[in-house]
C-alpha atoms as a PDB file:
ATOM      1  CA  UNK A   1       4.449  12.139  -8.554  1.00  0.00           C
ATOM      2  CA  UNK A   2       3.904  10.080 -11.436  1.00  0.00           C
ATOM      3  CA  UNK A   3       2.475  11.593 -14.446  1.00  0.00           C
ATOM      4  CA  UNK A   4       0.422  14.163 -12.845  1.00  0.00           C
ATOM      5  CA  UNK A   5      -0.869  11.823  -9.471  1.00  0.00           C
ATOM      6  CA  UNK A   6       0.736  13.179  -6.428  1.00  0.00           C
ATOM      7  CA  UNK A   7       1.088  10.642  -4.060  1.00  0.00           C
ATOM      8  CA  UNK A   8       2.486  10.215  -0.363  1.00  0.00           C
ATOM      9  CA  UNK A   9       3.258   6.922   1.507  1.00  0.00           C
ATOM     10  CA  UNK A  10       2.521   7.031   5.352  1.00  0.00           C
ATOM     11  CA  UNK A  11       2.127   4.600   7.955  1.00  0.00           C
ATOM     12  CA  UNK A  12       0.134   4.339  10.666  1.00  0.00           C
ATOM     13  CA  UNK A  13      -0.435   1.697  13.998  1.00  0.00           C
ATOM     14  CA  UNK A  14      -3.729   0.900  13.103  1.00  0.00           C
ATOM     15  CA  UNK A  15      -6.341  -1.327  14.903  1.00  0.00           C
ATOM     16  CA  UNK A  16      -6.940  -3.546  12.439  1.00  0.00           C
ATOM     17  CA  UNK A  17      -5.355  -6.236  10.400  1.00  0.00           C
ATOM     18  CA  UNK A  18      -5.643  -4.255   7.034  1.00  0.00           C
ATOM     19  CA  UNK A  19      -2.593  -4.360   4.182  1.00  0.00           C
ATOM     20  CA  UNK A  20      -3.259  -0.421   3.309  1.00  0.00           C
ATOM     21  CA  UNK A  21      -5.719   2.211   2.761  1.00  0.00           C
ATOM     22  CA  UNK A  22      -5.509   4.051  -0.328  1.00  0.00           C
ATOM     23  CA  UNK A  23      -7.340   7.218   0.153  1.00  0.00           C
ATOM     24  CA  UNK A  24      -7.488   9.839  -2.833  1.00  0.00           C
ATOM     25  CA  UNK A  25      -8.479  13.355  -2.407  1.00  0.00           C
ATOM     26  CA  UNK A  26      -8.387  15.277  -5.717  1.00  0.00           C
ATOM     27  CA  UNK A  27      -5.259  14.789  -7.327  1.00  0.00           C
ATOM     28  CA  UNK A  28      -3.158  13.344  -4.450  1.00  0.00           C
ATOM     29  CA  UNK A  29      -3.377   9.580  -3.402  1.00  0.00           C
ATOM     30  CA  UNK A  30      -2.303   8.701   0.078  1.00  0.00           C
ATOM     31  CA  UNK A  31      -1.091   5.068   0.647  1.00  0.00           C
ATOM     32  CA  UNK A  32      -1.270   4.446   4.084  1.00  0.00           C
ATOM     33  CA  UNK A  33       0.739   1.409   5.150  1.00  0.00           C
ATOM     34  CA  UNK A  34      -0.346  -0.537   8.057  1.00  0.00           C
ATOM     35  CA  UNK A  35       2.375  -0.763  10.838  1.00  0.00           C
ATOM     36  CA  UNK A  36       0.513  -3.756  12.335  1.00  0.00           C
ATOM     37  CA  UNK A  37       0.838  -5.914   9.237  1.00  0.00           C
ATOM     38  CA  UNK A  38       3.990  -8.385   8.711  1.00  0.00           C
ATOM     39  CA  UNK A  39       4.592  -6.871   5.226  1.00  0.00           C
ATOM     40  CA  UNK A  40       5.790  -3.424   7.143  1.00  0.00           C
ATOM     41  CA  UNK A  41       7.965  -4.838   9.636  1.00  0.00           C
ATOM     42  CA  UNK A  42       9.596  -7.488   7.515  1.00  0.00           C
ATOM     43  CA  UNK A  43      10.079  -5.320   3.669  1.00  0.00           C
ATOM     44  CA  UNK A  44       8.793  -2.488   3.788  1.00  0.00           C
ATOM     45  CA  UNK A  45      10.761  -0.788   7.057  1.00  0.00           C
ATOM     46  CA  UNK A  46      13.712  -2.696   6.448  1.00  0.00           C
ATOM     47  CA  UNK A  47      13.983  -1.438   2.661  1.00  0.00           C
ATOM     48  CA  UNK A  48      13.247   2.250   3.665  1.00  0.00           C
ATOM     49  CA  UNK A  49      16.076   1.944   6.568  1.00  0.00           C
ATOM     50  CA  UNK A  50      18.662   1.534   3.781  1.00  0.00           C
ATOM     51  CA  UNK A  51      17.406   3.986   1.013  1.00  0.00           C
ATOM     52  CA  UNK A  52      20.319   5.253   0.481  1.00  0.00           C
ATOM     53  CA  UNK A  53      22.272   2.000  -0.268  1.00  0.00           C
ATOM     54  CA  UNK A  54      21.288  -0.517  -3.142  1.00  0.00           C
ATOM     55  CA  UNK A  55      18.022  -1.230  -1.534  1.00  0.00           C
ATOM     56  CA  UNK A  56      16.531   2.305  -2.590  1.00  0.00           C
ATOM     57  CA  UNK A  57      15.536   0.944  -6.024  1.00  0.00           C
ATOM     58  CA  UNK A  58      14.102  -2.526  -4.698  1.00  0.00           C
ATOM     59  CA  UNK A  59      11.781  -0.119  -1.922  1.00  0.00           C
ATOM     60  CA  UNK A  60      10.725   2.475  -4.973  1.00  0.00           C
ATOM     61  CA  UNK A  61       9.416  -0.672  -6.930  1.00  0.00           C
ATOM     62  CA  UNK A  62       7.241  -1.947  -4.200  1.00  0.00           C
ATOM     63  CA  UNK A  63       6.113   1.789  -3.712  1.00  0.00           C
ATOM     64  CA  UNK A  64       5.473   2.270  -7.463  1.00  0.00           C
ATOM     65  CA  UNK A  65       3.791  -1.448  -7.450  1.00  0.00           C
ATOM     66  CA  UNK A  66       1.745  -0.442  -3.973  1.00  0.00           C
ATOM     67  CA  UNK A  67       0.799   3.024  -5.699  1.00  0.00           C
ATOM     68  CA  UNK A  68      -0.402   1.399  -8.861  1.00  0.00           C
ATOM     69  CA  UNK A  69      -2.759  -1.080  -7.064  1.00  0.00           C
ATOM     70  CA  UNK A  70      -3.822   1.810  -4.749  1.00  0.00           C
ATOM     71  CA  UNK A  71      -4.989   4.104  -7.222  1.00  0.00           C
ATOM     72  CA  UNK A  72      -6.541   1.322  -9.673  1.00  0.00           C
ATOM     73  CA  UNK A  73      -9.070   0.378  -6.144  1.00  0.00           C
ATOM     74  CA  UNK A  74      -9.775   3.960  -6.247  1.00  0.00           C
ATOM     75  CA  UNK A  75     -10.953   3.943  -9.623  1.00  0.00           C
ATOM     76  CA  UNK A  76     -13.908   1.659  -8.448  1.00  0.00           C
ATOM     77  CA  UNK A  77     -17.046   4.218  -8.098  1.00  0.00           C
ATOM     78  CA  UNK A  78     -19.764   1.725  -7.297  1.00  0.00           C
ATOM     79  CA  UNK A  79     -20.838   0.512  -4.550  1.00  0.00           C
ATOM     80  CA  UNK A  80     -20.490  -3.467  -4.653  1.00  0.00           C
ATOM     81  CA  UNK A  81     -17.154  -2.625  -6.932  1.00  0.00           C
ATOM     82  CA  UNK A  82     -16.148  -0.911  -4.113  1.00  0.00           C
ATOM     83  CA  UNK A  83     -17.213  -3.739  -2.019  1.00  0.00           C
ATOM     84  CA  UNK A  84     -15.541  -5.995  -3.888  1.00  0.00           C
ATOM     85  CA  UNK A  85     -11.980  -4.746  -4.280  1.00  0.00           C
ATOM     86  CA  UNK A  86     -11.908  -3.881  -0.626  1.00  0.00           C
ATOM     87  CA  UNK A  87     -12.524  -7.813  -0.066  1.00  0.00           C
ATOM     88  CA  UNK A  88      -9.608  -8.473  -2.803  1.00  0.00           C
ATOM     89  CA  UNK A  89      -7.134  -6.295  -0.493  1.00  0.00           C
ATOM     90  CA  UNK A  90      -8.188  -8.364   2.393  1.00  0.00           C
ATOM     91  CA  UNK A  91      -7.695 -11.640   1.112  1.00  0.00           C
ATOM     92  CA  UNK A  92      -4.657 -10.018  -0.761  1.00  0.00           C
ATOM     93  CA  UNK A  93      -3.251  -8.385   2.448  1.00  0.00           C
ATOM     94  CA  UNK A  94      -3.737 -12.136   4.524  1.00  0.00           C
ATOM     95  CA  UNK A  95      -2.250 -14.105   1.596  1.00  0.00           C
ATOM     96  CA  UNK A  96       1.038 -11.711   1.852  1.00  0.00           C
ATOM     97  CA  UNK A  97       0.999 -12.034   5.677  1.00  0.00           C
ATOM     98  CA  UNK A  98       0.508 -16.013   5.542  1.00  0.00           C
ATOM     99  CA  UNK A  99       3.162 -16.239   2.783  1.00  0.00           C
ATOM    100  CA  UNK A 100       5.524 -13.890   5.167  1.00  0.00           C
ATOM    101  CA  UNK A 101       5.133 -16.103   8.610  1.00  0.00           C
END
């Protein structure tokens, strides 16, 4: 983890056209990475394929960057904050698609 978080990255087919889902139970944030989006199947999955090679340090600092926004959404408590940053990821998730087609 970082500094105390505990965090795992997963992914997941989902039906829908989301970026990620952070989800944060306790003390450990899950990042759940969309399999359906373009940012998984062209950096992401590539990047964790090669790990090993010089690739692992570009794929921990889009982790570490992906973590960071993950748990700052899950600071919102509010509803419309809430509201609000889940529309940012949206528009953030179809910006990163658009600018990967």
């Amino acid at each position: 983890g970082i500094h105390g978080l505990r965090f795992r990255v997963e992914h997941e087919s989902c039906n829908n056209d989301d970026f990620y889902m952070p989800l944060l139970k306790g003390p450990e944030l899950r990042l759940v990475l969309n399999e359906c989006h373009p940012f998984y199947s062209m950096v992401y999955s590539p990047l964790a394929k090669h790990i090993s090679t010089e690739h692992g340090e570009s794929l921990q600092s889009v982790v570490l960057l992906l973590v960071a926004s993950a748990r700052a959404e899950c600071m919102f408590g509010g509803f419309r904050e809430r509201a609000i940053i889940k529309r940012f990821r949206k528009l953030w998730g179809d910006t990163v698609a658009a600018f990967l087609s």
